[in-house]
Protein backbone atom coordinates (compact mmCIF):
# COMPACT_ATOMS: atom_id res chain seq x y z
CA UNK A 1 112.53 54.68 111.16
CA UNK A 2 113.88 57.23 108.92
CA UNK A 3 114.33 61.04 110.43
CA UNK A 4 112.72 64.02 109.05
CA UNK A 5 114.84 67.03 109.42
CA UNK A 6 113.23 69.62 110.27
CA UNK A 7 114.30 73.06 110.28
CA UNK A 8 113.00 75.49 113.15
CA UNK A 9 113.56 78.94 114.60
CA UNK A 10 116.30 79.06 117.61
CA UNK A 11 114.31 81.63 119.50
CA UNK A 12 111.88 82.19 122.34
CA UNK A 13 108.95 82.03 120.31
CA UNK A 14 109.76 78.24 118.66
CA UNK A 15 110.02 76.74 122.58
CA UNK A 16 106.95 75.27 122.26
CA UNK A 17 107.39 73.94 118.96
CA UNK A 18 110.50 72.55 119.96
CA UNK A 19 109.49 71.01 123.25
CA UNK A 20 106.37 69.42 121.23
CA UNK A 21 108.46 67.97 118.53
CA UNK A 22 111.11 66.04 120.89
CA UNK A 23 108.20 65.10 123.27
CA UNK A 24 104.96 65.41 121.89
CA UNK A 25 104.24 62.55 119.16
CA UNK A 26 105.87 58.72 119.40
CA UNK A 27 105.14 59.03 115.84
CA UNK A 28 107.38 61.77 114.48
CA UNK A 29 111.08 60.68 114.53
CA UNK A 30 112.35 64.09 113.51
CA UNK A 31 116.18 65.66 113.52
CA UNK A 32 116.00 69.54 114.37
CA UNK A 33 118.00 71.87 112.30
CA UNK A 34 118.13 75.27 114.36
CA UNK A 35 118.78 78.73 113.12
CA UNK A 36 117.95 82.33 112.62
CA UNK A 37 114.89 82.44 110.29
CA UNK A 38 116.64 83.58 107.63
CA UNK A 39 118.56 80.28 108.11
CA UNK A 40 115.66 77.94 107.57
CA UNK A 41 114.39 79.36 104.37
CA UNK A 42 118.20 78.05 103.54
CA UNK A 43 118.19 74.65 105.08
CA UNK A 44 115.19 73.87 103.02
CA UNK A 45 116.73 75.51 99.70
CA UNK A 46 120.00 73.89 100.50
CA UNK A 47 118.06 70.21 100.90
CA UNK A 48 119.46 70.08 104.66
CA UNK A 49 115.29 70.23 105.93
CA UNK A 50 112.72 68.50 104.68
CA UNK A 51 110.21 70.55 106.49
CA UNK A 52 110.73 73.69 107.55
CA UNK A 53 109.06 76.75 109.81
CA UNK A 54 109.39 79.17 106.43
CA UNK A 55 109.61 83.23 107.17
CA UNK A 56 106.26 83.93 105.06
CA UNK A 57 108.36 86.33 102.83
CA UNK A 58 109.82 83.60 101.61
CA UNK A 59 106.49 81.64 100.37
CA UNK A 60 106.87 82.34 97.21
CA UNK A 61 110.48 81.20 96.39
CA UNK A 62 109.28 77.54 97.40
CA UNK A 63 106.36 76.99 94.87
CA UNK A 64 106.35 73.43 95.40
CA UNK A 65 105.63 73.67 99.51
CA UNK A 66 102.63 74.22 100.58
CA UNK A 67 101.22 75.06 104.72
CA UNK A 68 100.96 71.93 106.55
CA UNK A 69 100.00 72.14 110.01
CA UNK A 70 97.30 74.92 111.91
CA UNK A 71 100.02 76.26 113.57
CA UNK A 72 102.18 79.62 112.71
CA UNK A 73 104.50 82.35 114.37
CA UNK A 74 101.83 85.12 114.45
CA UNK A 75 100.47 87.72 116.33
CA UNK A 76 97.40 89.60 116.81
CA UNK A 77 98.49 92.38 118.46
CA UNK A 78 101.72 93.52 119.57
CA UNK A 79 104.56 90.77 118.95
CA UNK A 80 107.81 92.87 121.17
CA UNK A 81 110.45 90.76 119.56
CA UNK A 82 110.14 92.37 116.35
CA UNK A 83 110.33 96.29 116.61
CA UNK A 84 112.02 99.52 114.81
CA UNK A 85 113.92 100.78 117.52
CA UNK A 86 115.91 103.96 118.07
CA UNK A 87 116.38 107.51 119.95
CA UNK A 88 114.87 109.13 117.23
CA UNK A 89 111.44 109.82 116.52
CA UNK A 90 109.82 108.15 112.96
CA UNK A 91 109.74 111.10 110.86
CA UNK A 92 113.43 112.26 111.53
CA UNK A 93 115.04 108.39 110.89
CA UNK A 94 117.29 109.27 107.51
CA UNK A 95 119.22 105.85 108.15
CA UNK A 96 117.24 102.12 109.02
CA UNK A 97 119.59 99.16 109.74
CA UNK A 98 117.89 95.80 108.78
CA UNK A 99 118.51 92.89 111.18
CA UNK A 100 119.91 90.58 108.80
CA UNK A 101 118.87 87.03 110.65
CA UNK A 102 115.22 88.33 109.11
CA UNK A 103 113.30 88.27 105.33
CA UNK A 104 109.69 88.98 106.72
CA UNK A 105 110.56 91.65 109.07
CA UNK A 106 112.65 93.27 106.72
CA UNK A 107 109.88 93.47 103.91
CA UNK A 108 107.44 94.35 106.80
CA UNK A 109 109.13 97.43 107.65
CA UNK A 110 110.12 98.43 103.89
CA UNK A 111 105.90 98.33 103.48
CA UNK A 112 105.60 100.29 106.80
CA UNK A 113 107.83 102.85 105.95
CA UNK A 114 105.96 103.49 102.82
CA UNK A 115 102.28 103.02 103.26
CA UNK A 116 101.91 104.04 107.09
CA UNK A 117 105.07 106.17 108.21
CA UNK A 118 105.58 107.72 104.56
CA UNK A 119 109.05 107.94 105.72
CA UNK A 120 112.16 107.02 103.05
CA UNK A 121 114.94 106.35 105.08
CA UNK A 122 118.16 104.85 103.40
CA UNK A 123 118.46 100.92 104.03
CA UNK A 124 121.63 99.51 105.29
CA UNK A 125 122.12 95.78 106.34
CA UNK A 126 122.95 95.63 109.87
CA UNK A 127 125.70 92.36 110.83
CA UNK A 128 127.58 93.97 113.87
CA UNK A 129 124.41 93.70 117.06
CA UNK A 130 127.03 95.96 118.95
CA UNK A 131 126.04 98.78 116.46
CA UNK A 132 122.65 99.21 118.40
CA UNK A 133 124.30 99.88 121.67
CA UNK A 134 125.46 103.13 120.06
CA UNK A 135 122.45 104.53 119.19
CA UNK A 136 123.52 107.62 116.64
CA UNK A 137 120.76 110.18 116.17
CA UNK A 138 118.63 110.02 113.28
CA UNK A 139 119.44 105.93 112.82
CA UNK A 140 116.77 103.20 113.60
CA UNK A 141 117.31 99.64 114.21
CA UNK A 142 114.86 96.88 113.24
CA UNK A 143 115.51 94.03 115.78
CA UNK A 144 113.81 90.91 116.09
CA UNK A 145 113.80 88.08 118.01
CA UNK A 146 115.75 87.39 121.60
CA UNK A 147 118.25 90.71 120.67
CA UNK A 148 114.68 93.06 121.42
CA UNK A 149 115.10 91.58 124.79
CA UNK A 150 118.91 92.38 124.81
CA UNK A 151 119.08 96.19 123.14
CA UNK A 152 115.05 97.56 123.85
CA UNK A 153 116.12 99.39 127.28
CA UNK A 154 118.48 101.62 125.18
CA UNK A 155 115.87 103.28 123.25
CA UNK A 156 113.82 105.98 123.42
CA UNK A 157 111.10 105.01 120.89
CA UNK A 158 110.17 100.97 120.13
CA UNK A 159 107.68 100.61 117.34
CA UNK A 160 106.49 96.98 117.18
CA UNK A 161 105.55 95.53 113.65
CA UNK A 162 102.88 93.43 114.63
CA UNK A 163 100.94 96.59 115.94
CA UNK A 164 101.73 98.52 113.34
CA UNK A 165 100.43 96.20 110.31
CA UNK A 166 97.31 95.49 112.54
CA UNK A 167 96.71 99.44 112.39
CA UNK A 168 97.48 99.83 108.49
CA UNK A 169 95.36 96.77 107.73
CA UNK A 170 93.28 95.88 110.81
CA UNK A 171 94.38 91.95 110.55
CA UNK A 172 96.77 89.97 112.28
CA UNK A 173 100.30 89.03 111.33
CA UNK A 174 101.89 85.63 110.51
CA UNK A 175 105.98 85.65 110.40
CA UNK A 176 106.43 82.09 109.82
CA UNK A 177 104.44 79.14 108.70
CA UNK A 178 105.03 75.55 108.49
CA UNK A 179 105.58 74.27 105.12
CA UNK A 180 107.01 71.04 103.23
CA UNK A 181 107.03 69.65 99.70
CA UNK A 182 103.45 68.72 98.27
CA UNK A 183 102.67 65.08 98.70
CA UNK A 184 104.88 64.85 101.67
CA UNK A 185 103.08 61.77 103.57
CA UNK A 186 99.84 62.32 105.34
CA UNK A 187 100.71 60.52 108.40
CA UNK A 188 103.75 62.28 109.06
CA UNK A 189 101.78 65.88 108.88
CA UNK A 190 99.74 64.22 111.47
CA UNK A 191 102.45 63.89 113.34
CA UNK A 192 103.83 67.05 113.04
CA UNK A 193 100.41 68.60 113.73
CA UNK A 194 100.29 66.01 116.72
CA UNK A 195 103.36 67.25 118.15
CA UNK A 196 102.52 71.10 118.01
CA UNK A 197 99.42 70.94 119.31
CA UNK A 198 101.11 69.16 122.34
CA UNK A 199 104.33 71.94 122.89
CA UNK A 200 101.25 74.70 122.73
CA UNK A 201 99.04 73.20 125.18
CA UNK A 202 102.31 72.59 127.68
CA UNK A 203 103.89 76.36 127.42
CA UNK A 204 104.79 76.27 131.25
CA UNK A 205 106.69 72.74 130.49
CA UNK A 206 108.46 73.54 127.24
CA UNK A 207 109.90 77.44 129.31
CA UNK A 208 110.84 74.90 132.17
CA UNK A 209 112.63 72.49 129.93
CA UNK A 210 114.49 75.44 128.22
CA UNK A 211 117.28 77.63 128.02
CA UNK A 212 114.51 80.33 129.37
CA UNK A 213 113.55 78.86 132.18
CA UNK A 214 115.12 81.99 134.45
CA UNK A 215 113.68 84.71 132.42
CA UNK A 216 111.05 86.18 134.08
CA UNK A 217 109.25 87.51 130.39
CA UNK A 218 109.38 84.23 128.81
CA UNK A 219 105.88 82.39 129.59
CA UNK A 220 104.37 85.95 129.33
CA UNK A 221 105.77 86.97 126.22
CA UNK A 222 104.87 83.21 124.97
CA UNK A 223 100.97 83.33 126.52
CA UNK A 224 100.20 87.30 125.34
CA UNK A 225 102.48 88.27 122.40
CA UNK A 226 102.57 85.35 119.94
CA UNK A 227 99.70 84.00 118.50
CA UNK A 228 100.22 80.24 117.61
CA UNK A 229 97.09 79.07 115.83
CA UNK A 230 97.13 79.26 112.21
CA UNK A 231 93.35 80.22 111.52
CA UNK A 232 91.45 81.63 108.76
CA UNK A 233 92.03 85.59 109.47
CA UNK A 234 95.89 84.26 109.59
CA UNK A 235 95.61 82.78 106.37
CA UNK A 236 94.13 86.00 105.10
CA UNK A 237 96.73 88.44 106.67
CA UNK A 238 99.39 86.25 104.40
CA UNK A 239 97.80 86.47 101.46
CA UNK A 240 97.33 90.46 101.57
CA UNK A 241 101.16 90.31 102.64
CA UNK A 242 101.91 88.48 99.74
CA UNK A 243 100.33 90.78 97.04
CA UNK A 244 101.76 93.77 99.09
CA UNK A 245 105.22 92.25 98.68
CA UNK A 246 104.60 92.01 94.85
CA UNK A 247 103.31 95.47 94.64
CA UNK A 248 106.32 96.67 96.10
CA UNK A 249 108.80 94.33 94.00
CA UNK A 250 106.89 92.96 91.01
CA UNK A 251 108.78 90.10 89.16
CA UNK A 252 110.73 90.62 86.12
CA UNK A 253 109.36 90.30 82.93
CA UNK A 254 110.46 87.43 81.35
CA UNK A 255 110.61 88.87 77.70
């Protein structure tokens, strides 16, 4: 049987995905390519995935994928691992480092900062996670993923993403989505599907089989932060992040 690569998010919040994928489906005979999102948006340009879980900000660089499975990254209320973080309130921030493992989350706070903080703070890509510890006035560090867990008792002031979308637009947030190349073969989406469903519905197995299993936050954060299920509201939120993005960075005119 031939393997499907499949590229996948190497944090906390892809455990179940993970766990379902090497034991959830006898039908799915699937390599996993592991990496920062930023990473899988790569693999899957790069032809090193066939299928990927794609950071939604990247949707629209893949024309030819389309959402495969009813299963996301999302959230419908506060998410933790993706927050602004610093020792400064909002409206004094002059400087915003931008994790750089991240596309959504970076776009996500760009629209924050204009259409709910109305805050214009310069941008600088942040590559050295030490920086953080340092915590200079007037600087605020967008963090996401296991490093919240890692750098959020050093701050003052923690504003999560997911919370703050759901009070500009009053709808959930999806981060990632499953995607791979149209007419990819219905029985293996079925498998894929098959294989999610089962790492969701066994969250205390997949923490237990895991690099997490001594972290005392990780079934928690997994049962009341992220939001797997892929459902119509979901579907919705993307869209109006989509046409947001484009507002904010319309293509080039051809001519």
């Amino acid at each position: 049987m031939t393997q499907t690569r499949i590229a996948a998010v190497s944090y906390l919040n892809t455990i179940p995905f993970i766990y379902g994928i090497e034991h959830g489906s006898n039908d799915l005979c699937a390599e996993l390519v592991l990496s920062p999102p930023s990473g899988c948006a790569a693999a899957l340009r790069n032809g090193q995935a066939d299928i990927a879980l794609l950071p939604v900000a990247a949707l629209a660089s893949f024309p030819d994928f389309d959402p495969i499975t009813s299963y996301c990254i999302g959230a419908s209320g506060p998410v933790r691992t993706v927050v602004l973080a610093s020792n400064t309130p909002l409206h004094a921030l002059h400087t915003i480092h931008l994790d750089s493992h991240s596309l959504t989350s970076v776009q996500l706070v760009r629209l924050l900062c204009t259409e709910l903080w109305q805050i214009t703070p310069h941008w600088q890509t942040l590559h050295d996670y030490t920086l953080p510890q340092r915590h200079e006035p007037g600087h605020g560090y967008l963090l996401i993923g296991d490093k919240v867990f890692e750098h959020e008792s050093h701050f003052t002031y923690k504003y999560d993403l997911a919370a703050a979308w759901q009070e500009l637009t009053g709808q959930p947030f999806v981060f990632a989505a499953w995607v791979a190349p149209r007419h990819t073969n219905p029985s293996l989406i079925d498998a894929l599907e098959k294989a999610l469903a089962y790492g969701v519905g066994h969250l205390d197995e997949a923490v237990a089989g895991s690099s997490y299993a001594d972290r005392p936050y990780a079934l928690d954060y997994l049962t009341h932060n992220i939001d797997f299920k892929l459902d119509p509201a979901k579907r919705q939120a993307m869209e109006l992040f989509r046409q947001k993005i484009l507002e904010a960075e319309p293509p080039a005119d051809p001519g």
